[in-house]
Protein backbone atom coordinates (compact mmCIF):
# COMPACT_ATOMS: atom_id res chain seq x y z
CA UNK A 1 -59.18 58.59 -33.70
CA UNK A 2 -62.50 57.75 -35.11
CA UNK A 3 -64.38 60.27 -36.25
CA UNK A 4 -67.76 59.20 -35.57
CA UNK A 5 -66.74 59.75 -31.89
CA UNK A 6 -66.48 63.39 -32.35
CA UNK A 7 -69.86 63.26 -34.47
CA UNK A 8 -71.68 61.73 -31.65
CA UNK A 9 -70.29 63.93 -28.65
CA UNK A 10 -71.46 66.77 -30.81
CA UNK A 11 -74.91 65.15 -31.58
CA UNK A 12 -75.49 64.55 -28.29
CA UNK A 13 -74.67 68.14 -27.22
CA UNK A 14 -77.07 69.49 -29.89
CA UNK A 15 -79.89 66.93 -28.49
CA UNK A 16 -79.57 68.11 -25.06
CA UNK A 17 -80.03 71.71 -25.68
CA UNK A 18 -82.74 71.28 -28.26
CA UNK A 19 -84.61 68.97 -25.25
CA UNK A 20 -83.94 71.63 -22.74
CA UNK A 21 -85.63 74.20 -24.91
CA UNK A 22 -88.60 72.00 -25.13
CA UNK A 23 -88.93 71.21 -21.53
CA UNK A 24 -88.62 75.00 -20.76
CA UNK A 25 -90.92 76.15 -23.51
CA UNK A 26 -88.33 78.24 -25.54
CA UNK A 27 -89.26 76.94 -29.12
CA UNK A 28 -87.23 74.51 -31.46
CA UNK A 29 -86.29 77.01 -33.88
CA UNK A 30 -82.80 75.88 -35.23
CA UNK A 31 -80.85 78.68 -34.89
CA UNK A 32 -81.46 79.78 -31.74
CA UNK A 33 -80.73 76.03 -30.40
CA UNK A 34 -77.49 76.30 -32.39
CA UNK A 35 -77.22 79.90 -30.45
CA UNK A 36 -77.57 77.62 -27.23
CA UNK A 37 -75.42 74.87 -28.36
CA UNK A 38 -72.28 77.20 -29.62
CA UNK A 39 -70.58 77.92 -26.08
CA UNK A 40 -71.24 73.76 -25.84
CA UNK A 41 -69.78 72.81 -28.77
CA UNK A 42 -66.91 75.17 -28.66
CA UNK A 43 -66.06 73.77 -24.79
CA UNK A 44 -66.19 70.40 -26.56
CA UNK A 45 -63.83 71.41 -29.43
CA UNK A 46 -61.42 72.86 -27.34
CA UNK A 47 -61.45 69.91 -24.62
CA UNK A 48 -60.39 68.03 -27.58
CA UNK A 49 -58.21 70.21 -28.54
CA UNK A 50 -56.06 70.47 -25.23
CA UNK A 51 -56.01 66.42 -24.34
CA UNK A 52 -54.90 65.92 -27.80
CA UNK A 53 -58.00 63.20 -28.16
CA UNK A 54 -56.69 62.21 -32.05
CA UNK A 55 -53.68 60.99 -30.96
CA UNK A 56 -54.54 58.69 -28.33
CA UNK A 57 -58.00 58.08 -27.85
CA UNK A 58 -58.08 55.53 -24.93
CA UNK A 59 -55.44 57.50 -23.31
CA UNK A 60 -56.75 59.11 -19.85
CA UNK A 61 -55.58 62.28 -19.19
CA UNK A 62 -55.35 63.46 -15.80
């Protein structure tokens, strides 16, 4: 599987938190959006990890 896939899922992750900090006045600092992010990211990781996504990527798994 492309990479850049992965990349962007976690960009976008990253984006939303760091957006919902703004909108509820929390600061941008980075670390403490990563803080927010990190139970994201790791859901994301393992949902990756359990379909298998690298193998096959247009694959729907049900």
């Amino acid at each position: 599987m492309k990479r850049w896939f992965w990349i962007l899922d976690g960009v976008a992750v990253v984006t939303f938190v760091f957006i919902g900090r703004e909108s509820h006045a929390l600061g941008n600092e980075w670390a403490a959006t990563l803080r927010v992010a990190a139970p994201f990211l790791i859901a994301l990781c393992l949902g990756i990890a359990a379909t298998r996504a690298w193998q096959a990527p247009e694959r729907v798994v049900t």
